[in-house]
PDB file of N, CA and C in Angstrom:
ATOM      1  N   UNK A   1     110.676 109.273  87.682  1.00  0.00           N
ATOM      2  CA  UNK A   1     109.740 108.496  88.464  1.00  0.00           C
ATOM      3  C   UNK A   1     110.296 108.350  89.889  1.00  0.00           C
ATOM      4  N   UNK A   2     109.632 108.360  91.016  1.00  0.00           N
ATOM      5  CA  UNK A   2     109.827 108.826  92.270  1.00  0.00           C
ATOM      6  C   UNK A   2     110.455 107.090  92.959  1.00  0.00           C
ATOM      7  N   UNK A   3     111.030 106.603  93.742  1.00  0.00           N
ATOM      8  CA  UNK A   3     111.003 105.539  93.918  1.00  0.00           C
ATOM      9  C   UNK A   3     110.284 105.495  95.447  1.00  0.00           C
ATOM     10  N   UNK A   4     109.314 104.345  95.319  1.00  0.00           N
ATOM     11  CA  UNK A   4     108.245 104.110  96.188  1.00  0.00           C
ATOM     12  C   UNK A   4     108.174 102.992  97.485  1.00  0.00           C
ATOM     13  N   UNK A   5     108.005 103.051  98.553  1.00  0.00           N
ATOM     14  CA  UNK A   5     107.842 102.141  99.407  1.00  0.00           C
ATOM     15  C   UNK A   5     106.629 101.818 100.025  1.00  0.00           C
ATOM     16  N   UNK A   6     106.294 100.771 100.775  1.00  0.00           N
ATOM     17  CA  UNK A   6     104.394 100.842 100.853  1.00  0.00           C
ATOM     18  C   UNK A   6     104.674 100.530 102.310  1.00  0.00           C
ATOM     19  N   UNK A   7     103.393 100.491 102.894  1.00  0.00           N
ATOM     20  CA  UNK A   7     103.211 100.853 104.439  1.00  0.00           C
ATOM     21  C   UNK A   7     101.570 100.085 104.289  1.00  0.00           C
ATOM     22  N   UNK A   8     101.334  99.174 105.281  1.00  0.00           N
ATOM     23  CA  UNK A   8      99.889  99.626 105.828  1.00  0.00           C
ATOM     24  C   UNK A   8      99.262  99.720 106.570  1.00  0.00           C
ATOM     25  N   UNK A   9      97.946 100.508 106.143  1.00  0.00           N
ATOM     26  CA  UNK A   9      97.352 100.756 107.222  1.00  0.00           C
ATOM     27  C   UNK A   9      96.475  99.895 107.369  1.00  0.00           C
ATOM     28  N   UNK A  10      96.122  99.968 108.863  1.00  0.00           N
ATOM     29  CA  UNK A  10      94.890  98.895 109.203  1.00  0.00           C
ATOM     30  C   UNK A  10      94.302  99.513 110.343  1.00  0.00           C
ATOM     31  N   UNK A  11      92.910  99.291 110.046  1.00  0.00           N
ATOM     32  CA  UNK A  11      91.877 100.346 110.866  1.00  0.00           C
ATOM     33  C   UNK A  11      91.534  99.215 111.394  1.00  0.00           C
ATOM     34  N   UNK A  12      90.831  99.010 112.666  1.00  0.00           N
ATOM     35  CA  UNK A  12      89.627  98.124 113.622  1.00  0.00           C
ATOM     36  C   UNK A  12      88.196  98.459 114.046  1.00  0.00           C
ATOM     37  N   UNK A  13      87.515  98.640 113.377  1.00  0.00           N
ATOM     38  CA  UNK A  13      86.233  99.562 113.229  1.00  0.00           C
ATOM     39  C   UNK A  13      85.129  98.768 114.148  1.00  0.00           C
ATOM     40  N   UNK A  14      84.181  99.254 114.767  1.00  0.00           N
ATOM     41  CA  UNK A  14      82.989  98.487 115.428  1.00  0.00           C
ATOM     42  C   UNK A  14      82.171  97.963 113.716  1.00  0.00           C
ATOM     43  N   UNK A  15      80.566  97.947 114.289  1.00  0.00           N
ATOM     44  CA  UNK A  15      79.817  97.556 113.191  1.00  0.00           C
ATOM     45  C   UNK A  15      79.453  98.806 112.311  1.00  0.00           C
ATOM     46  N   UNK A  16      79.313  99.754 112.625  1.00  0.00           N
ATOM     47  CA  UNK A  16      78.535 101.470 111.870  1.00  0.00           C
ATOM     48  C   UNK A  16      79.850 101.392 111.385  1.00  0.00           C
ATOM     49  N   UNK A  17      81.108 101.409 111.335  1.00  0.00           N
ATOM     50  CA  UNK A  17      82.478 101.802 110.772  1.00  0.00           C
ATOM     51  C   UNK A  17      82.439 103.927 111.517  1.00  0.00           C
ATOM     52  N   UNK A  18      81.154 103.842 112.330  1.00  0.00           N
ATOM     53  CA  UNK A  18      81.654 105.022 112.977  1.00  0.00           C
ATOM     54  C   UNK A  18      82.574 105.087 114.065  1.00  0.00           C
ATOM     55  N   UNK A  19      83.347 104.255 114.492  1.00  0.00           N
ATOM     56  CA  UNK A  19      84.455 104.288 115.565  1.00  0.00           C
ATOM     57  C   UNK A  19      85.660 103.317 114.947  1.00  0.00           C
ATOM     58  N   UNK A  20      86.838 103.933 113.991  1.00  0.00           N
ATOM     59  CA  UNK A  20      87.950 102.805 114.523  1.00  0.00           C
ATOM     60  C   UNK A  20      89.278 103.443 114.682  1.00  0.00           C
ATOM     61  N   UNK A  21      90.142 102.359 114.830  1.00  0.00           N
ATOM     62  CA  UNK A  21      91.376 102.861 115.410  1.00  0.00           C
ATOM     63  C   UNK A  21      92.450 102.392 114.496  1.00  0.00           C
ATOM     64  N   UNK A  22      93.719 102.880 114.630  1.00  0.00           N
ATOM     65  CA  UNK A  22      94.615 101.817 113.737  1.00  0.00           C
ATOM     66  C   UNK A  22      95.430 101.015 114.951  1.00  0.00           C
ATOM     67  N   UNK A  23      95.439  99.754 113.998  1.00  0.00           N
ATOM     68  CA  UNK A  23      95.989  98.268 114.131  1.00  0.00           C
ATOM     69  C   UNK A  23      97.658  98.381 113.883  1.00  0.00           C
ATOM     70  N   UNK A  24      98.204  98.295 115.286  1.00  0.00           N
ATOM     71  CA  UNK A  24     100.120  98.294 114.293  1.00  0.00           C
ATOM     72  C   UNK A  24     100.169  97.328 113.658  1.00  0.00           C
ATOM     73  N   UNK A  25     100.762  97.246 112.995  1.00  0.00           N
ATOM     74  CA  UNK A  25     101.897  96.766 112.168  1.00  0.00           C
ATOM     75  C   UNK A  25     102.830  96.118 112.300  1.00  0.00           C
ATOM     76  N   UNK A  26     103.613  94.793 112.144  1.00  0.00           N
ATOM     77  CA  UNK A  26     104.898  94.486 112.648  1.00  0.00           C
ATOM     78  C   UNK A  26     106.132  95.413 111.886  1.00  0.00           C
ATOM     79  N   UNK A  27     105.744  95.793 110.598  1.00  0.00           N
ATOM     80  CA  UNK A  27     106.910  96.561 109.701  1.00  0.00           C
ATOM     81  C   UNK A  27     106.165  97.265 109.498  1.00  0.00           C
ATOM     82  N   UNK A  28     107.110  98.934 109.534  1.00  0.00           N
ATOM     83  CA  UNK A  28     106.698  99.941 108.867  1.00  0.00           C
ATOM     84  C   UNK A  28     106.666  99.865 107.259  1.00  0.00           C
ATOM     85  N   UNK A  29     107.664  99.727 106.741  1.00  0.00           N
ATOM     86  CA  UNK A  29     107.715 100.104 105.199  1.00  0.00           C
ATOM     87  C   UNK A  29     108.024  98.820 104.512  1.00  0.00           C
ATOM     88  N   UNK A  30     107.627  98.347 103.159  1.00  0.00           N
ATOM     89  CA  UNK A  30     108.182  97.500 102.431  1.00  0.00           C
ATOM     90  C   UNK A  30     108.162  97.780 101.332  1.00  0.00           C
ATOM     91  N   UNK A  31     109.558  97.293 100.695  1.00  0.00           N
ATOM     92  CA  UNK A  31     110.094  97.547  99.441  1.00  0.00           C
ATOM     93  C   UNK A  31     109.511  97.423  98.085  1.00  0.00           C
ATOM     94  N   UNK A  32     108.585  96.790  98.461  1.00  0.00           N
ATOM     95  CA  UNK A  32     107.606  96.818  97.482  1.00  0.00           C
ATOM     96  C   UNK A  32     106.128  96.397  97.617  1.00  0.00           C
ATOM     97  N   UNK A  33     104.990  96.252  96.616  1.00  0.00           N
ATOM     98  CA  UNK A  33     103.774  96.023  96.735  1.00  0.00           C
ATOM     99  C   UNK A  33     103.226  95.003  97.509  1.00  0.00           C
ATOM    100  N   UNK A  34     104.263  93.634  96.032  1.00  0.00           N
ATOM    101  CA  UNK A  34     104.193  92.378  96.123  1.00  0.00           C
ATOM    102  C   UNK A  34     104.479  91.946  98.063  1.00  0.00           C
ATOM    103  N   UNK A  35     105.449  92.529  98.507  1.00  0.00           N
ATOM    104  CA  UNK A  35     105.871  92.433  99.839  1.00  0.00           C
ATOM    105  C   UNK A  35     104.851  92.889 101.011  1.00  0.00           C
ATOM    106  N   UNK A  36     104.740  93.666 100.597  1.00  0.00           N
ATOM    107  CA  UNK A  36     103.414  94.393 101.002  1.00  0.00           C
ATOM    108  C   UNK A  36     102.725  93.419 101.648  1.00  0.00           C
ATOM    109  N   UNK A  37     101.969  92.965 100.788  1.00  0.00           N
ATOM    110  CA  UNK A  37     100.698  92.036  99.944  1.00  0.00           C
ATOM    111  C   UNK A  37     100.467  90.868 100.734  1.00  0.00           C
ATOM    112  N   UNK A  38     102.265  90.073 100.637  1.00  0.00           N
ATOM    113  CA  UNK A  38     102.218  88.691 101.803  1.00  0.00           C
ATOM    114  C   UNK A  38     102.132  89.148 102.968  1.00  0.00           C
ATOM    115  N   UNK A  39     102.692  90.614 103.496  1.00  0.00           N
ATOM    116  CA  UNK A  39     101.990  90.537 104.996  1.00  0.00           C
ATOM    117  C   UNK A  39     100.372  90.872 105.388  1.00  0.00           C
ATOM    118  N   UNK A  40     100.160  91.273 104.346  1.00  0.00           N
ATOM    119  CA  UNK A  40      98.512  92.363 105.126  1.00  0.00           C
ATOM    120  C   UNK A  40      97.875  91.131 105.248  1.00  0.00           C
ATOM    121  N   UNK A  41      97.594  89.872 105.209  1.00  0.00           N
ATOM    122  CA  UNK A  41      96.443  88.664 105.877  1.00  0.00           C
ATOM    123  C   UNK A  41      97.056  88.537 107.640  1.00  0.00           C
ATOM    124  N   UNK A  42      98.133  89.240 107.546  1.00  0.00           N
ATOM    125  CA  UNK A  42      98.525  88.717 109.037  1.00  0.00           C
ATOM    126  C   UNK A  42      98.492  90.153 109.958  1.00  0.00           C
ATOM    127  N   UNK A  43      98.223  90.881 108.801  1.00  0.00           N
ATOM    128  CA  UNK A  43      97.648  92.334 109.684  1.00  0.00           C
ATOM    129  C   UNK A  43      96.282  92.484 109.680  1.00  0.00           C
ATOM    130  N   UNK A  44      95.587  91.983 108.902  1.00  0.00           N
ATOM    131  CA  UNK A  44      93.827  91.466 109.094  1.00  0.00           C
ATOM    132  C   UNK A  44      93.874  90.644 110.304  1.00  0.00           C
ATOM    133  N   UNK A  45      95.029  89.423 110.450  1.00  0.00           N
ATOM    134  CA  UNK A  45      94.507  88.480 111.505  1.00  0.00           C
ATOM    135  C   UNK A  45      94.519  90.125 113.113  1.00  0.00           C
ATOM    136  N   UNK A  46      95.608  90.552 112.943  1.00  0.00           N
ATOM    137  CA  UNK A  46      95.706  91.271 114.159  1.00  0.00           C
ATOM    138  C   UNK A  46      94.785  92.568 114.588  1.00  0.00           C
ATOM    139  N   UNK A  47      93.611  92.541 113.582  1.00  0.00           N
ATOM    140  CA  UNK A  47      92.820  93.315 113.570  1.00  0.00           C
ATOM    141  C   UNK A  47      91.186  92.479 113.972  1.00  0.00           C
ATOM    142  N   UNK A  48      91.480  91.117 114.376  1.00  0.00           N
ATOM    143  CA  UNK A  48      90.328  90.173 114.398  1.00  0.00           C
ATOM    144  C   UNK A  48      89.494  90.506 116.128  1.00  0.00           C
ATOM    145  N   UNK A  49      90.086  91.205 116.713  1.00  0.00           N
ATOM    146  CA  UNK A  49      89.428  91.644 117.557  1.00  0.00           C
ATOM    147  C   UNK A  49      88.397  92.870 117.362  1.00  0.00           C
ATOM    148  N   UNK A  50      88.377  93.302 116.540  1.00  0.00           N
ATOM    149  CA  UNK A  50      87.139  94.032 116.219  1.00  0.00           C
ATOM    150  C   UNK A  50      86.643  93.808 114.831  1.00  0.00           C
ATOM    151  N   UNK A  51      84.839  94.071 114.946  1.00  0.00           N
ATOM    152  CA  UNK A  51      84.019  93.480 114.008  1.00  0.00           C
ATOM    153  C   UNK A  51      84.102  93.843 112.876  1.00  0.00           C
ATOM    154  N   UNK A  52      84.785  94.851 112.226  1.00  0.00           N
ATOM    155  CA  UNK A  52      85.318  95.055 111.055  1.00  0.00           C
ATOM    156  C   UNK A  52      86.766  95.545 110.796  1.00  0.00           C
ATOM    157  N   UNK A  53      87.498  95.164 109.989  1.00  0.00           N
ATOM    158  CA  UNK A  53      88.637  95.498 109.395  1.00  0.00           C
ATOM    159  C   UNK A  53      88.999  96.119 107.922  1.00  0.00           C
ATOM    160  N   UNK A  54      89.400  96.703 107.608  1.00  0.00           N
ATOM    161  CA  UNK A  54      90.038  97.804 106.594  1.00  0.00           C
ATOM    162  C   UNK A  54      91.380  97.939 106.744  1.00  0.00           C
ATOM    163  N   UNK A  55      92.072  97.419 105.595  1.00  0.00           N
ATOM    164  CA  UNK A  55      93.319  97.967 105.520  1.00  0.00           C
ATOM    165  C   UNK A  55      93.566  98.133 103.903  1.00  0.00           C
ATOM    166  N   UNK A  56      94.938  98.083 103.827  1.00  0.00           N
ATOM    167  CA  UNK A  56      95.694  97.926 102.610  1.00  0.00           C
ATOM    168  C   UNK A  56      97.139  98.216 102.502  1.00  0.00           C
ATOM    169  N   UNK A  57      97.537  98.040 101.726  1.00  0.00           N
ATOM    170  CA  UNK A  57      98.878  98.654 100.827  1.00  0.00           C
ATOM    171  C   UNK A  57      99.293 100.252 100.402  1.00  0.00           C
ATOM    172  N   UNK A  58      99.746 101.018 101.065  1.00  0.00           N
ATOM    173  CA  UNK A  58      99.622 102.307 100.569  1.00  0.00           C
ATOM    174  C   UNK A  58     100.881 102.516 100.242  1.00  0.00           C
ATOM    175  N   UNK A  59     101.269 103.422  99.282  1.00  0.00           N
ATOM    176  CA  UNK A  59     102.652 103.775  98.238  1.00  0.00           C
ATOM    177  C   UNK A  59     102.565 104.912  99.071  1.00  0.00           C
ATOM    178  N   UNK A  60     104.069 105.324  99.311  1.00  0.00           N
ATOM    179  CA  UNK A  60     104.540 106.744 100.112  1.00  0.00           C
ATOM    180  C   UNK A  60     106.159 106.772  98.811  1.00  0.00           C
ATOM    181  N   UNK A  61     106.043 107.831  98.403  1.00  0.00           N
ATOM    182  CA  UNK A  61     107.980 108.235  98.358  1.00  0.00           C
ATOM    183  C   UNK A  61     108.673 107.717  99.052  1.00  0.00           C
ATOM    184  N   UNK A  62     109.588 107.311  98.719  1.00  0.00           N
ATOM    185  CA  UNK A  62     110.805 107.079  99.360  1.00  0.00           C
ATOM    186  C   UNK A  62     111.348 107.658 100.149  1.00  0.00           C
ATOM    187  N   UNK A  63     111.720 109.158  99.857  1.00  0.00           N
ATOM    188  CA  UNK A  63     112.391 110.059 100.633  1.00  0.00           C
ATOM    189  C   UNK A  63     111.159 110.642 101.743  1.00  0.00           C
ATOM    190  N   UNK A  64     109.863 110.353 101.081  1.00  0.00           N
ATOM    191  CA  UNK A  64     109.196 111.200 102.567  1.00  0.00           C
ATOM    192  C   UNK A  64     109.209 110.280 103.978  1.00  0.00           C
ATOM    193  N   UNK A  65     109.979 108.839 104.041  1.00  0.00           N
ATOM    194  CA  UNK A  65     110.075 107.748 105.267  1.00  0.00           C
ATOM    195  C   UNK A  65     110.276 108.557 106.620  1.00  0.00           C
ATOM    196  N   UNK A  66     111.325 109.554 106.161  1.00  0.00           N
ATOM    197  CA  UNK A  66     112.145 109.792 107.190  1.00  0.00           C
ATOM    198  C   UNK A  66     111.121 111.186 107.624  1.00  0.00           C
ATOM    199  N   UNK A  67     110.591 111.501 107.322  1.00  0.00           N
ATOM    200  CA  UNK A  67     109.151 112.642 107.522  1.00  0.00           C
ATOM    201  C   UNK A  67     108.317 112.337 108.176  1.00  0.00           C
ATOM    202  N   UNK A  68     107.437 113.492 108.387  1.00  0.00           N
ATOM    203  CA  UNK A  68     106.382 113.350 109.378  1.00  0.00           C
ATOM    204  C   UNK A  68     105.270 113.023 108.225  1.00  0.00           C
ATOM    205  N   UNK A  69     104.630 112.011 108.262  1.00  0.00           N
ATOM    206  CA  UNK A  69     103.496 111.589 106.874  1.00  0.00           C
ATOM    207  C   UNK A  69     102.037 111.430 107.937  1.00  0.00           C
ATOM    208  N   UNK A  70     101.331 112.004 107.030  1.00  0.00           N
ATOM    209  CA  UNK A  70     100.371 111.512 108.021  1.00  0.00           C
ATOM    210  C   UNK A  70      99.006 110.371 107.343  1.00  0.00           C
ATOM    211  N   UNK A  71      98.397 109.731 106.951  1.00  0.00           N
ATOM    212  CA  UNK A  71      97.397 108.912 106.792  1.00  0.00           C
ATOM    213  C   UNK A  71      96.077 109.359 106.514  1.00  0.00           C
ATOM    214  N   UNK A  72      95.967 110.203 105.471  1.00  0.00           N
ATOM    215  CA  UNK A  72      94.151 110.787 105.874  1.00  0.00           C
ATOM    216  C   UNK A  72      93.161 109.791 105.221  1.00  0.00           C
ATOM    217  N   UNK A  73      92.040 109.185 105.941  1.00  0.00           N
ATOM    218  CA  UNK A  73      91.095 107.873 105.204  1.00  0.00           C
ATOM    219  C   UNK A  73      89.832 108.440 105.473  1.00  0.00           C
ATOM    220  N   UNK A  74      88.937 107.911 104.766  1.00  0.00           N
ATOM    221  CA  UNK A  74      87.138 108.010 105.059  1.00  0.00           C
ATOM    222  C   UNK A  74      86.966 106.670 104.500  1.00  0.00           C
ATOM    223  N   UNK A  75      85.526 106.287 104.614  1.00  0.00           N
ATOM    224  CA  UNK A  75      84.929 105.338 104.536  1.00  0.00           C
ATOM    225  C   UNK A  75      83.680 105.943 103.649  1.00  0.00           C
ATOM    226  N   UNK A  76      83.679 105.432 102.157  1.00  0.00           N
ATOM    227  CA  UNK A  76      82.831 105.898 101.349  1.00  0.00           C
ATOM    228  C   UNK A  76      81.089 105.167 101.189  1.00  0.00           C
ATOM    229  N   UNK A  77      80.212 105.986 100.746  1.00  0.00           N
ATOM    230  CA  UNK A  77      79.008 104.684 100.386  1.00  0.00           C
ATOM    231  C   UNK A  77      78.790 103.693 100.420  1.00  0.00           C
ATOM    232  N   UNK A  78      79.674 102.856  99.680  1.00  0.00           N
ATOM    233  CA  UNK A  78      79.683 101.544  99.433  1.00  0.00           C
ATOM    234  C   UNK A  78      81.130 101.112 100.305  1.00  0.00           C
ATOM    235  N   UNK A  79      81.180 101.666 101.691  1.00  0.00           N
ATOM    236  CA  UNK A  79      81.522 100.847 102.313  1.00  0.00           C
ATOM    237  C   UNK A  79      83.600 100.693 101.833  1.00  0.00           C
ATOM    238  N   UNK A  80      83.902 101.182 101.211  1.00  0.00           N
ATOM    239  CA  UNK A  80      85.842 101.489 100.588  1.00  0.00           C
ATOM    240  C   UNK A  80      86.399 102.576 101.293  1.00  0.00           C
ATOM    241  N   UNK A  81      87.435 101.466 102.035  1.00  0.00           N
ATOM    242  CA  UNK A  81      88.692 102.554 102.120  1.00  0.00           C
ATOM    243  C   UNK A  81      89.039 103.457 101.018  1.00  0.00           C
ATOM    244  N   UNK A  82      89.394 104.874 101.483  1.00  0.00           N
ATOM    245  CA  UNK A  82      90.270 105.925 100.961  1.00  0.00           C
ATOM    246  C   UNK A  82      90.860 106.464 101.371  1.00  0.00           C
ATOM    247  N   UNK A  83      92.200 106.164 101.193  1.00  0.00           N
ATOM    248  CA  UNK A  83      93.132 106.541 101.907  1.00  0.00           C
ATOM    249  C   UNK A  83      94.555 107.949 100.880  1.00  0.00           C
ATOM    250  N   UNK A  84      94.409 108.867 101.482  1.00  0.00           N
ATOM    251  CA  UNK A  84      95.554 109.747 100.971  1.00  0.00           C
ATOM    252  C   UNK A  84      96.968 109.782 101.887  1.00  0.00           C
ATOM    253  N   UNK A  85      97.830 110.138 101.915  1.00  0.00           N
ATOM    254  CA  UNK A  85      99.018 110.585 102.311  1.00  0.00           C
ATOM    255  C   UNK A  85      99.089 112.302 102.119  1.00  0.00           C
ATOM    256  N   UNK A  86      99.603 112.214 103.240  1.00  0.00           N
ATOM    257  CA  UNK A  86      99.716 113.779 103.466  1.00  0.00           C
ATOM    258  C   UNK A  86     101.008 114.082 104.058  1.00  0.00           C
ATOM    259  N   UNK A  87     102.441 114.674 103.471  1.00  0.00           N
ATOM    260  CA  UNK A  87     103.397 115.014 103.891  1.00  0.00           C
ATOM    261  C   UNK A  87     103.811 116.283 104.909  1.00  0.00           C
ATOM    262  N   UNK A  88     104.859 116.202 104.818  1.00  0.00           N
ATOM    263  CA  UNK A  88     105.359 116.956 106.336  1.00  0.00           C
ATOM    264  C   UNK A  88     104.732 118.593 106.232  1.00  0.00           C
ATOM    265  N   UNK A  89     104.906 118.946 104.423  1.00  0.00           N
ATOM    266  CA  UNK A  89     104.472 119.929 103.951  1.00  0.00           C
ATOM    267  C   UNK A  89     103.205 120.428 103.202  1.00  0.00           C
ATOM    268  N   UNK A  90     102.648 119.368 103.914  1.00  0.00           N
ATOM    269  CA  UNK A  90     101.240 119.207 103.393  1.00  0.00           C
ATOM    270  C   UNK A  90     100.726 119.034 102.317  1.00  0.00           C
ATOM    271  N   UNK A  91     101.821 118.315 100.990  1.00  0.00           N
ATOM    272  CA  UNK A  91     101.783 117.959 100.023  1.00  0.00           C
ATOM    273  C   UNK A  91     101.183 116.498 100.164  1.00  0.00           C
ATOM    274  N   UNK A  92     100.081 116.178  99.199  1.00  0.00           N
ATOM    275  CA  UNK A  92      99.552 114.718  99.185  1.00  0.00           C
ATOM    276  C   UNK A  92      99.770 114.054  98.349  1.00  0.00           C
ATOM    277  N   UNK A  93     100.191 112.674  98.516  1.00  0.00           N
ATOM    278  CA  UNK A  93     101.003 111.443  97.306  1.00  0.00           C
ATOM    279  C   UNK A  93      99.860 110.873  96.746  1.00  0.00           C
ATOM    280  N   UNK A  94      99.849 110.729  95.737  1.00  0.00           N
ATOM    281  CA  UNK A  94      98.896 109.749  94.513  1.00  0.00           C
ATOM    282  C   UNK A  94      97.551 110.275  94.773  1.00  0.00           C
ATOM    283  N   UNK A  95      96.846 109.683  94.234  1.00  0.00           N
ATOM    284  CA  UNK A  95      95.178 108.790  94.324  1.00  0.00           C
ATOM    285  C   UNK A  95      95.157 108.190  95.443  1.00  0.00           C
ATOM    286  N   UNK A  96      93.715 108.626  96.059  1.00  0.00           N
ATOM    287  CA  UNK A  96      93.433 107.806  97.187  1.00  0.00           C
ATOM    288  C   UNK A  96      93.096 106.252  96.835  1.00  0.00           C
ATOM    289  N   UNK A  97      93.759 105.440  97.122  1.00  0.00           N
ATOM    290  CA  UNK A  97      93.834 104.144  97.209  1.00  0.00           C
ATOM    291  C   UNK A  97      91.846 103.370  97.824  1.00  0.00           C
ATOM    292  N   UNK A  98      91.367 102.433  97.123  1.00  0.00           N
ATOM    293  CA  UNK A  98      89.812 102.053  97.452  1.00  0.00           C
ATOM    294  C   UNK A  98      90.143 101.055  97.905  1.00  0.00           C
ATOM    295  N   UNK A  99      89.660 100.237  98.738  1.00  0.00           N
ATOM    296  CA  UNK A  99      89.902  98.927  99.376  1.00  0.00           C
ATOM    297  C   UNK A  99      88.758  98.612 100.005  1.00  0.00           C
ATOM    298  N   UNK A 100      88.093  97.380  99.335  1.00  0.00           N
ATOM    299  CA  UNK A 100      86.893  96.916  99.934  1.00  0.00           C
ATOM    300  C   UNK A 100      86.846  96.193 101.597  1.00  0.00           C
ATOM    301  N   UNK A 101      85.760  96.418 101.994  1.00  0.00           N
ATOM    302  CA  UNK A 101      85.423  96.579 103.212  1.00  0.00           C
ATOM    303  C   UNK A 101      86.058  94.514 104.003  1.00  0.00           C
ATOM    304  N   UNK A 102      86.668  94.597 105.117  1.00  0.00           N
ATOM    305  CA  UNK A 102      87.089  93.174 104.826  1.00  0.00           C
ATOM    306  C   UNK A 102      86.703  93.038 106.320  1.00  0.00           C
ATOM    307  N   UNK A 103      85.376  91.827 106.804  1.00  0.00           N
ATOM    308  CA  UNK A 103      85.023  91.634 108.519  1.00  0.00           C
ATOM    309  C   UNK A 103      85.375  90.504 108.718  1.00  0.00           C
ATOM    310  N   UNK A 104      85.575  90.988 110.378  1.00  0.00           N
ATOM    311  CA  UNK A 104      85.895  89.815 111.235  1.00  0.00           C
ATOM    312  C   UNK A 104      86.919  88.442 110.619  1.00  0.00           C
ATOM    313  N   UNK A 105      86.723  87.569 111.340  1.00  0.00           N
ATOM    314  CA  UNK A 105      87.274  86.298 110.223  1.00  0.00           C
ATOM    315  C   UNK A 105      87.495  85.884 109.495  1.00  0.00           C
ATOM    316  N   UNK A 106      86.931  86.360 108.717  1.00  0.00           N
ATOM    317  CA  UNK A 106      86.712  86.519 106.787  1.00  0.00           C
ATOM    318  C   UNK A 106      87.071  87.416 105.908  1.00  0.00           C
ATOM    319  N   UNK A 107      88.544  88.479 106.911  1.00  0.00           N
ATOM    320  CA  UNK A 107      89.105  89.265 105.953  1.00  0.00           C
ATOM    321  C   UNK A 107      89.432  89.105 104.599  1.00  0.00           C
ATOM    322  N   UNK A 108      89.139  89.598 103.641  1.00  0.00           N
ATOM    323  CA  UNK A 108      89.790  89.391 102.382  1.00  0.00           C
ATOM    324  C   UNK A 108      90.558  90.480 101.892  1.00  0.00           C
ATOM    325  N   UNK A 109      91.572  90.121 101.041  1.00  0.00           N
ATOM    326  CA  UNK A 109      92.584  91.034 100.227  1.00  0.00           C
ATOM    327  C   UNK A 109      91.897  92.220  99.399  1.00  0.00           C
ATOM    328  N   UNK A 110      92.689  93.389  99.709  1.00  0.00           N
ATOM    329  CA  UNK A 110      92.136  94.708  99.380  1.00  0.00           C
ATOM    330  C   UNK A 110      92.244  94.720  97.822  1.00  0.00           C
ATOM    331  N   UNK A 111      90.703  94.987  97.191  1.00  0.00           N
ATOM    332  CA  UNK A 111      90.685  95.232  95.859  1.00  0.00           C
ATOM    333  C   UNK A 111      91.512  96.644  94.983  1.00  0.00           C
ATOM    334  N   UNK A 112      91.452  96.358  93.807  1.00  0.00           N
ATOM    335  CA  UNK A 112      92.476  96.978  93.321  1.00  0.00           C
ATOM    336  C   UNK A 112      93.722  97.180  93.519  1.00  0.00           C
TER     337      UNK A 112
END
């Protein structure tokens, strides 16, 4: 079993979710989910300048940190993040991760 670190991402989308950008981050990687988890409400807050927000928790390898990773997401039907990982070698980590749609002020914690 691979040992895992999480990262997230956070998009800033207008209203269509046809324009957004990503939101930094204060930390790149954390050691785990749970860790994860207590920061992303304070990476929603830093995404409160635009009318919708999307993020989450994404699992990367361990060893791919020090790599060039890249982030590939869409925005499905009903409105869910999907997010893949894509390595230096163009190998992709897990299942794309779903994360319900979270606006303005009223971000909420990414499902599943």
């Amino acid at each position: 079993m691979e040992n895992l670190v999480f990262a997230i991402l956070m998009l800033g989308c207008d209203h269509t979710l046809e324009a957004c950008e990503n939101v930094p981050t204060p930390i790149e990687f954390y050691a785990s989910r749970e860790a994860c988890e207590e920061i992303l409400p304070l990476a929603f807050h830093e995404a409160e300048t635009h009318p919708i927000a999307l993020g989450d928790c994404v699992a990367i390898p361990e060893n791919w940190i020090e790599k060039d990773i890249v982030f590939e997401w869409s925005v499905d039907e009903d409105e869910r993040l999907k997010i893949a990982v894509r390595g230096a070698d163009n190998t992709v980590f897990g299942d794309p991760t779903v994360t319900k749609v979270a606006s303005g002020k009223t971000s909420r914690m990414p499902a599943g």
